[in-house]
N, C-alpha and C. Protein backbone atom coordinates (compact mmCIF):
# COMPACT_ATOMS: atom_id res chain seq x y z
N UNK A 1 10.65 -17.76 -0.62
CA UNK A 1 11.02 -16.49 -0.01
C UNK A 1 10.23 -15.37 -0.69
N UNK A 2 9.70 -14.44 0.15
CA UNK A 2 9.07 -13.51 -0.47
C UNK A 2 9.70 -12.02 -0.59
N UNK A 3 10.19 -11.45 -1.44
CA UNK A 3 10.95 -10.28 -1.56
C UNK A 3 9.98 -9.11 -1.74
N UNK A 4 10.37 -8.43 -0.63
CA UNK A 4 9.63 -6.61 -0.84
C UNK A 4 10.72 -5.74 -1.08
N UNK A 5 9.94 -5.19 -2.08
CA UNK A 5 10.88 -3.99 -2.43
C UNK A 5 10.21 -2.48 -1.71
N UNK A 6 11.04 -1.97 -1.13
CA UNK A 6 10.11 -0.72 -0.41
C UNK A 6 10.32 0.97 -1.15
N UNK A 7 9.10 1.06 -1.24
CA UNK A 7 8.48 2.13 -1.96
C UNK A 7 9.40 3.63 -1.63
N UNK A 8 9.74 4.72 -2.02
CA UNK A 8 10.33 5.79 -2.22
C UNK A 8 9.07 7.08 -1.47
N UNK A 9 7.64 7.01 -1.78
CA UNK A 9 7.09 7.65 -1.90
C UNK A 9 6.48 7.85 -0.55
N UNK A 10 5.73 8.80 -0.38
CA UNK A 10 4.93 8.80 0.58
C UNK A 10 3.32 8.72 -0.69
N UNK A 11 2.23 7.72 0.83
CA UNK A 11 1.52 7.85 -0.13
C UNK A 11 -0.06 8.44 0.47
N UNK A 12 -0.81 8.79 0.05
CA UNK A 12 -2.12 8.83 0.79
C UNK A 12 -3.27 8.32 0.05
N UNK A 13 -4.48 8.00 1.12
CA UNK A 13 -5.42 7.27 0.75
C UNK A 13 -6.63 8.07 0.75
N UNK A 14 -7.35 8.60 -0.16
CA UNK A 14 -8.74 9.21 -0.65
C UNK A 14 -9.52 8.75 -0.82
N UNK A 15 -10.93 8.98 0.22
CA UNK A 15 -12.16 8.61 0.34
C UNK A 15 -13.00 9.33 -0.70
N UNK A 16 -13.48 9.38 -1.37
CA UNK A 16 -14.90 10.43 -2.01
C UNK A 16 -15.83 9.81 -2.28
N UNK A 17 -16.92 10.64 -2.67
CA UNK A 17 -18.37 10.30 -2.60
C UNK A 17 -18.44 9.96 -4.51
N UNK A 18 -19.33 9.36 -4.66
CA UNK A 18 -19.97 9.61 -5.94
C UNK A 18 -20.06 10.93 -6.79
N UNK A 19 -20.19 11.76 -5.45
CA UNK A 19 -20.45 13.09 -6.74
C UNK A 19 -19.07 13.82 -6.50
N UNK A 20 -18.22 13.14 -6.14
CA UNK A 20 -16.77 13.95 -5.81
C UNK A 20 -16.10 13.82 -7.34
N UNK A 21 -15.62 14.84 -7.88
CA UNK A 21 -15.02 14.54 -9.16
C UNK A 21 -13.43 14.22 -8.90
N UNK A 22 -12.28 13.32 -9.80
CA UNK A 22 -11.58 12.25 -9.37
C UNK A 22 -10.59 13.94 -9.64
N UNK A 23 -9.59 14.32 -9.18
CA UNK A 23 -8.71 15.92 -9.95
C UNK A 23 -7.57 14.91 -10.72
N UNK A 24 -7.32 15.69 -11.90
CA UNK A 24 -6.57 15.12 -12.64
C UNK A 24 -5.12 15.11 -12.44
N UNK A 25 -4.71 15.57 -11.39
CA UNK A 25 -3.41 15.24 -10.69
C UNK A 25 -2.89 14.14 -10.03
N UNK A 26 -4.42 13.43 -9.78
CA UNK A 26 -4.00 12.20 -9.21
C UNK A 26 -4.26 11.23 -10.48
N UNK A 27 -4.73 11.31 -11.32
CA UNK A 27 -4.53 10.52 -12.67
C UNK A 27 -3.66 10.59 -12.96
N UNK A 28 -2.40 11.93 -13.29
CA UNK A 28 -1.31 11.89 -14.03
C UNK A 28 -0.31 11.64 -13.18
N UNK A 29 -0.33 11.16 -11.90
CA UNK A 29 0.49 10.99 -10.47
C UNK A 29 1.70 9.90 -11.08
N UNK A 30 2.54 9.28 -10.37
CA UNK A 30 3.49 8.29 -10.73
C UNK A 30 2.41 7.10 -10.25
N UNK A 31 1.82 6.97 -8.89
CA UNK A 31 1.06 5.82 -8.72
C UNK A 31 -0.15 6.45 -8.34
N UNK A 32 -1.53 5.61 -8.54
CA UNK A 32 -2.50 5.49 -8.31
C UNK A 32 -3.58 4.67 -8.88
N UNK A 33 -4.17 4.16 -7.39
CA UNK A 33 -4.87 2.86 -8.19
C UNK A 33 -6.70 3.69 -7.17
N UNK A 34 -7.47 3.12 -8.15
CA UNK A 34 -8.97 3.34 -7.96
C UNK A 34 -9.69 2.63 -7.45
N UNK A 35 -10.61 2.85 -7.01
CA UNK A 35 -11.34 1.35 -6.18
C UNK A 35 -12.80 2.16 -6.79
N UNK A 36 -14.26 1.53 -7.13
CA UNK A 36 -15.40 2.25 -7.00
C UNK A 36 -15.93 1.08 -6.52
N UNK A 37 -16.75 1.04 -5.31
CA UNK A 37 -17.92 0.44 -5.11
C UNK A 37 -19.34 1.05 -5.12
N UNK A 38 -20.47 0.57 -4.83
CA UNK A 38 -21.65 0.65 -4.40
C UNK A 38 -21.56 2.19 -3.40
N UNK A 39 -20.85 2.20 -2.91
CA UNK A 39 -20.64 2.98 -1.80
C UNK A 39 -19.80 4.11 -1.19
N UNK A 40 -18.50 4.03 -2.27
CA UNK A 40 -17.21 4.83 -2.28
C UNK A 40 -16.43 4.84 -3.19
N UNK A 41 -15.88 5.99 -3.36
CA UNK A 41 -14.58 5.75 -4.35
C UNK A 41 -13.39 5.56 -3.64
N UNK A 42 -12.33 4.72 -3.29
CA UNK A 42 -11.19 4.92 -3.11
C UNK A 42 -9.85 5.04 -4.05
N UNK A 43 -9.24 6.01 -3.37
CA UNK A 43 -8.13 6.13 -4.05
C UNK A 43 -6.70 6.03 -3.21
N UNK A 44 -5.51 5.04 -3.92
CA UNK A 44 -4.26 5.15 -3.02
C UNK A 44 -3.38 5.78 -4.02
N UNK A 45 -2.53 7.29 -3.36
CA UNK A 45 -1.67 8.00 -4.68
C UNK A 45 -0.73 8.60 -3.76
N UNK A 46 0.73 8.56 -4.64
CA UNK A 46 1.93 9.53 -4.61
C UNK A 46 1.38 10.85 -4.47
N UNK A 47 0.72 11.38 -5.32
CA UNK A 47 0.37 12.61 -5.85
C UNK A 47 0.50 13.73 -4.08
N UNK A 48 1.49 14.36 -4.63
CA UNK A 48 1.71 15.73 -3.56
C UNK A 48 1.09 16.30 -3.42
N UNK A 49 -0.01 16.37 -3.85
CA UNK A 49 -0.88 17.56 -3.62
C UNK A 49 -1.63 17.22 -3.01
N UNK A 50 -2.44 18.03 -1.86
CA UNK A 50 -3.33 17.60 -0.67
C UNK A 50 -4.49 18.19 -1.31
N UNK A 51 -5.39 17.05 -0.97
CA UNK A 51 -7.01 17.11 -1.51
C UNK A 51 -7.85 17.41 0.34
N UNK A 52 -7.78 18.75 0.74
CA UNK A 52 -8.38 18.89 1.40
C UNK A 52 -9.84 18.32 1.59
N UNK A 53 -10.71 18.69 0.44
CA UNK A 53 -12.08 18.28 0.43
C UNK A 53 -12.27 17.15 0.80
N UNK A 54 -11.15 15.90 0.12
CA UNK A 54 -11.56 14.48 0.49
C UNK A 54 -11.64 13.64 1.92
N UNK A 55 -12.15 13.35 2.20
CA UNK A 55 -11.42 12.35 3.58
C UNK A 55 -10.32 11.73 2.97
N UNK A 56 -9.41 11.51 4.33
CA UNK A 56 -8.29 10.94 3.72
C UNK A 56 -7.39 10.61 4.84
N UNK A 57 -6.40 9.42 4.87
CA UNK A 57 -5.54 9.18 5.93
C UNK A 57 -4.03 9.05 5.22
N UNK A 58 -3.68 9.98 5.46
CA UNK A 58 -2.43 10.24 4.74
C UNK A 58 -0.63 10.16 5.35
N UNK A 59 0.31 10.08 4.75
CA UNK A 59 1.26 9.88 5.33
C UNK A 59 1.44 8.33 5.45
N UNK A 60 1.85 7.50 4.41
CA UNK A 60 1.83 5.93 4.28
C UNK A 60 2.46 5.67 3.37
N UNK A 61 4.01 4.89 3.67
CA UNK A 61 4.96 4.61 2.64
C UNK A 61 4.50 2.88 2.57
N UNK A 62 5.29 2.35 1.34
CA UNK A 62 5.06 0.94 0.86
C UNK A 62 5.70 -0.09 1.09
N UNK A 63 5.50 -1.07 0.34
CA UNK A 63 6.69 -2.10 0.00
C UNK A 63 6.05 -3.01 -1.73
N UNK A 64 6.26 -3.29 -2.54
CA UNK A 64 5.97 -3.84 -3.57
C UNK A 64 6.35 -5.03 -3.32
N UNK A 65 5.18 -6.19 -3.57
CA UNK A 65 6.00 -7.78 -3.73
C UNK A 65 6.69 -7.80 -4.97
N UNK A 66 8.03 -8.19 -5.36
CA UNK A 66 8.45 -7.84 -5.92
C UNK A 66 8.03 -9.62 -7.33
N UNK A 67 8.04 -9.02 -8.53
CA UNK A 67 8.00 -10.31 -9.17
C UNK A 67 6.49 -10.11 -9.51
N UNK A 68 6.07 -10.96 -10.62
CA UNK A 68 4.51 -11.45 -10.83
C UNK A 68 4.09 -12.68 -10.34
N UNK A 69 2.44 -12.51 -9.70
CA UNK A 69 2.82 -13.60 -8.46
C UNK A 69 1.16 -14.19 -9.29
N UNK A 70 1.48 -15.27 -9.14
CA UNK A 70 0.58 -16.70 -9.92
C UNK A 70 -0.67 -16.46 -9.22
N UNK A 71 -1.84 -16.37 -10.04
CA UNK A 71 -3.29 -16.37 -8.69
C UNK A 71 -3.49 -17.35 -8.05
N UNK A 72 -2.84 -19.01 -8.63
CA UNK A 72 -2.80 -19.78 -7.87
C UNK A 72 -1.75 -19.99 -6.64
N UNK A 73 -1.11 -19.19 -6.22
CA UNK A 73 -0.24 -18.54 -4.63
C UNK A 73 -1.02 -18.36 -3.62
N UNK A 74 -1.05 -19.09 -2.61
CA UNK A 74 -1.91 -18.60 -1.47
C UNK A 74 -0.88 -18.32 -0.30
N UNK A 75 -1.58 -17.85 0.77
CA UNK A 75 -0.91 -17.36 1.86
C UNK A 75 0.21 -15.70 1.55
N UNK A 76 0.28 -15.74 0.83
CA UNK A 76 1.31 -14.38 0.42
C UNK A 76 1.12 -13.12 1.34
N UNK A 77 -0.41 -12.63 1.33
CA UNK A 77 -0.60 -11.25 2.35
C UNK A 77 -0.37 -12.07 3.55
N UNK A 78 -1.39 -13.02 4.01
CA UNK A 78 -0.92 -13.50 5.43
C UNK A 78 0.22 -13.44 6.19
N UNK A 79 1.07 -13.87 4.98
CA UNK A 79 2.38 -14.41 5.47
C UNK A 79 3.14 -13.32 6.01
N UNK A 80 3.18 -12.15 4.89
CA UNK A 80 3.30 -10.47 4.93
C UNK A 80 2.85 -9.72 6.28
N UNK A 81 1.35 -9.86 6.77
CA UNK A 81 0.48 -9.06 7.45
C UNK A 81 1.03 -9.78 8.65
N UNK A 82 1.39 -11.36 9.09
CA UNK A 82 1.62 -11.65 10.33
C UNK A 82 2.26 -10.84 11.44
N UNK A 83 3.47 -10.90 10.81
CA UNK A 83 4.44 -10.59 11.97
C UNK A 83 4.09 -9.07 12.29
N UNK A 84 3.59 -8.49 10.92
CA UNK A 84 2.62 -7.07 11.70
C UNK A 84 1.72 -6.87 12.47
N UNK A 85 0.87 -7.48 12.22
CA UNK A 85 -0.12 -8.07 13.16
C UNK A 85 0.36 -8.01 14.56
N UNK A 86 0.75 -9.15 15.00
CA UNK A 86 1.76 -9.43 16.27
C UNK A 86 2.25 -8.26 16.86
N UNK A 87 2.54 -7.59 16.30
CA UNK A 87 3.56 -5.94 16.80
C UNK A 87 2.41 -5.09 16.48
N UNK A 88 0.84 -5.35 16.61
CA UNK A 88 -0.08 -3.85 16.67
C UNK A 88 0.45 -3.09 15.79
N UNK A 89 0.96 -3.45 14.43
CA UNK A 89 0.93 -2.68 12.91
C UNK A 89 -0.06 -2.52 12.15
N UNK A 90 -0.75 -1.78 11.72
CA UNK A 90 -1.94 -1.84 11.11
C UNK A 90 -1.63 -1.48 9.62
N UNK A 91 -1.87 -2.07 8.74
CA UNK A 91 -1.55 -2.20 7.50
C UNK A 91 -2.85 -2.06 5.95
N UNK A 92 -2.18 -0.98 5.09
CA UNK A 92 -3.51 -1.42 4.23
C UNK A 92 -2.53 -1.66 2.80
N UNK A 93 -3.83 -2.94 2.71
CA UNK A 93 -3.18 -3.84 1.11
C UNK A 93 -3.89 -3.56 -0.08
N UNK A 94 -3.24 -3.39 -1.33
CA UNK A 94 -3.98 -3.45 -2.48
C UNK A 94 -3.58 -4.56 -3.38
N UNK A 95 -4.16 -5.25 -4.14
CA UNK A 95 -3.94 -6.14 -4.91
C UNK A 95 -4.09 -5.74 -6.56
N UNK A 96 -2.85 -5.78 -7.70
CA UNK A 96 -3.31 -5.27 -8.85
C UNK A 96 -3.12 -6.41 -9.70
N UNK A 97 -3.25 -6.77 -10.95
CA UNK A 97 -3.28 -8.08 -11.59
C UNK A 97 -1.92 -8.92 -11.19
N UNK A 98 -1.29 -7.75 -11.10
CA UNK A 98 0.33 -8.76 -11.09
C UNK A 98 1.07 -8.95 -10.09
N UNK A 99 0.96 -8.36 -8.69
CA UNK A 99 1.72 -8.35 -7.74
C UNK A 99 0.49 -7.65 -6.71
N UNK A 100 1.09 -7.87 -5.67
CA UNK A 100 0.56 -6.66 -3.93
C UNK A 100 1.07 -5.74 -3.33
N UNK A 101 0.67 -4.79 -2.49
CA UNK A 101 1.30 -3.37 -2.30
C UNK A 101 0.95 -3.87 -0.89
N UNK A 102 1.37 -3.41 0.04
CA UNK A 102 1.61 -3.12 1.56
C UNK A 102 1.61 -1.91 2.09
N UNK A 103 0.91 -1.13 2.59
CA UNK A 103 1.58 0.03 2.79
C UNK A 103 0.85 0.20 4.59
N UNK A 104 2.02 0.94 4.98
CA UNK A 104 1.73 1.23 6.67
C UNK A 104 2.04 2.57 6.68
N UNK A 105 1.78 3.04 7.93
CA UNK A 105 1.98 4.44 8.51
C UNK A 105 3.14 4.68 8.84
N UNK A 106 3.90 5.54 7.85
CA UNK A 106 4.97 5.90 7.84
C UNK A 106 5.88 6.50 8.91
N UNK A 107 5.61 6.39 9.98
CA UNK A 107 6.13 6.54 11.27
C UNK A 107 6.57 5.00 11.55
N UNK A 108 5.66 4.05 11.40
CA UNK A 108 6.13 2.55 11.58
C UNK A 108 6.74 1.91 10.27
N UNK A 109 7.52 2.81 9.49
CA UNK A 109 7.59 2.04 8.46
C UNK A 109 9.00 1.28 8.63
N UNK A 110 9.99 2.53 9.49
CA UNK A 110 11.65 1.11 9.89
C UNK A 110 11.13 0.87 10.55
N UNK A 111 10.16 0.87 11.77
CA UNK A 111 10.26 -0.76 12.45
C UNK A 111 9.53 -1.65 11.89
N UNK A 112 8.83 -1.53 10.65
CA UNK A 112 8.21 -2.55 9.76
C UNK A 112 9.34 -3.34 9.13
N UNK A 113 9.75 -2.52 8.71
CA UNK A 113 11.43 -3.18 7.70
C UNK A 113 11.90 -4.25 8.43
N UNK A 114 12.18 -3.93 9.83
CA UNK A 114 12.93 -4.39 11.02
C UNK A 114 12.22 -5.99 11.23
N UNK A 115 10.86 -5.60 11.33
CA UNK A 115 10.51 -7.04 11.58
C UNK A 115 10.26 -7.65 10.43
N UNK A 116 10.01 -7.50 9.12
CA UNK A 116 9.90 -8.05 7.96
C UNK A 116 10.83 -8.62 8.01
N UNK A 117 12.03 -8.23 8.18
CA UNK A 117 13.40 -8.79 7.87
C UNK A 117 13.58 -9.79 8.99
N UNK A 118 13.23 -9.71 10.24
CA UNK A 118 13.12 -10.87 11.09
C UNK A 118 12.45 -12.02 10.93
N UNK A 119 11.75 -11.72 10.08
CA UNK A 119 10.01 -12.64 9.93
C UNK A 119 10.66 -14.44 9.39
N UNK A 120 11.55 -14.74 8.66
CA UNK A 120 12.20 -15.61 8.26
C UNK A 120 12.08 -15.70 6.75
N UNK A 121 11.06 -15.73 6.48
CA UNK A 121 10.75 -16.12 5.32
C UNK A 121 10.14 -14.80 3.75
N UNK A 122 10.89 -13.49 4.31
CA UNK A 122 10.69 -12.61 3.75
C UNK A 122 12.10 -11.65 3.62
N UNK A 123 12.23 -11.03 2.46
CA UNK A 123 13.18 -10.67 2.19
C UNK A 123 13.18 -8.94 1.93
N UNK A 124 13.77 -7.91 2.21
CA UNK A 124 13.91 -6.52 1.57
C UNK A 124 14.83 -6.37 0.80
N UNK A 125 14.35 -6.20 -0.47
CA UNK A 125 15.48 -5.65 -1.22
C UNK A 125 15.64 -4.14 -0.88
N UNK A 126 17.27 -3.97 -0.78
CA UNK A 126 17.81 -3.34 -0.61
C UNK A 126 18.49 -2.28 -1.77
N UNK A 127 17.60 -1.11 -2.31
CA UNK A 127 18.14 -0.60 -4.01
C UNK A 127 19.29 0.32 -3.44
């Protein structure tokens, strides 16, 4: 059984360039995780404060897999992303050493709950 715990926050996602400097509000934020490639910086953060300058698609609450999950676990997002899938949910995932984040567009986020909880084999905790 896979248990999500769902997130409190609203969150948004920041595009910048290389020469975009990172503002230190989203460093000292409750969450935020970094991405740099070849090509972009991304950023997913709590942080309230709107970064006009950045691109950005904002307004996206979560769910945390709850627990530390073995790298040898397969199927876990799949299993997660299906039943969204199916219902035209569009979903973006992050992966950090110890667990996965889920997060959708917070307009679909109870009827995400709704079908998570239908899905069979997935659980919401309820805080």
């Amino acid at each position: 059984m896979i248990v999500l715990i769902p997130l409190n926050d609203i969150f948004s996602i920041y595009q910048l360039t290389e020469k975009q400097e990172i503002p230190p509000e989203i460093t000292s934020s409750g969450f935020y995780s970094l991405t740099k490639t070849e090509n972009e910086i991304s950023i997913v953060t709590n942080c309230t404060i709107d970064f006009d300058s950045f691109k950005s698609a904002k307004k996206w609450k979560g769910y945390k897999v709850d627990g530390i999950l073995d790298f040898s676990l397969v199927g876990i997002i799949n299993d997660i992303t299906k039943p969204l899938k199916e219902n035209g949910i569009s979903v973006f995932v992050l992966s950090t050493f110890n667990t996965d984040y889920l997060f959708v567009k917070e307009e679909f986020f109870d009827k995400s709950t709704d079908i998570l909880k239908s899905a069979g084999n997935i659980s919401i905790k309820e805080e």
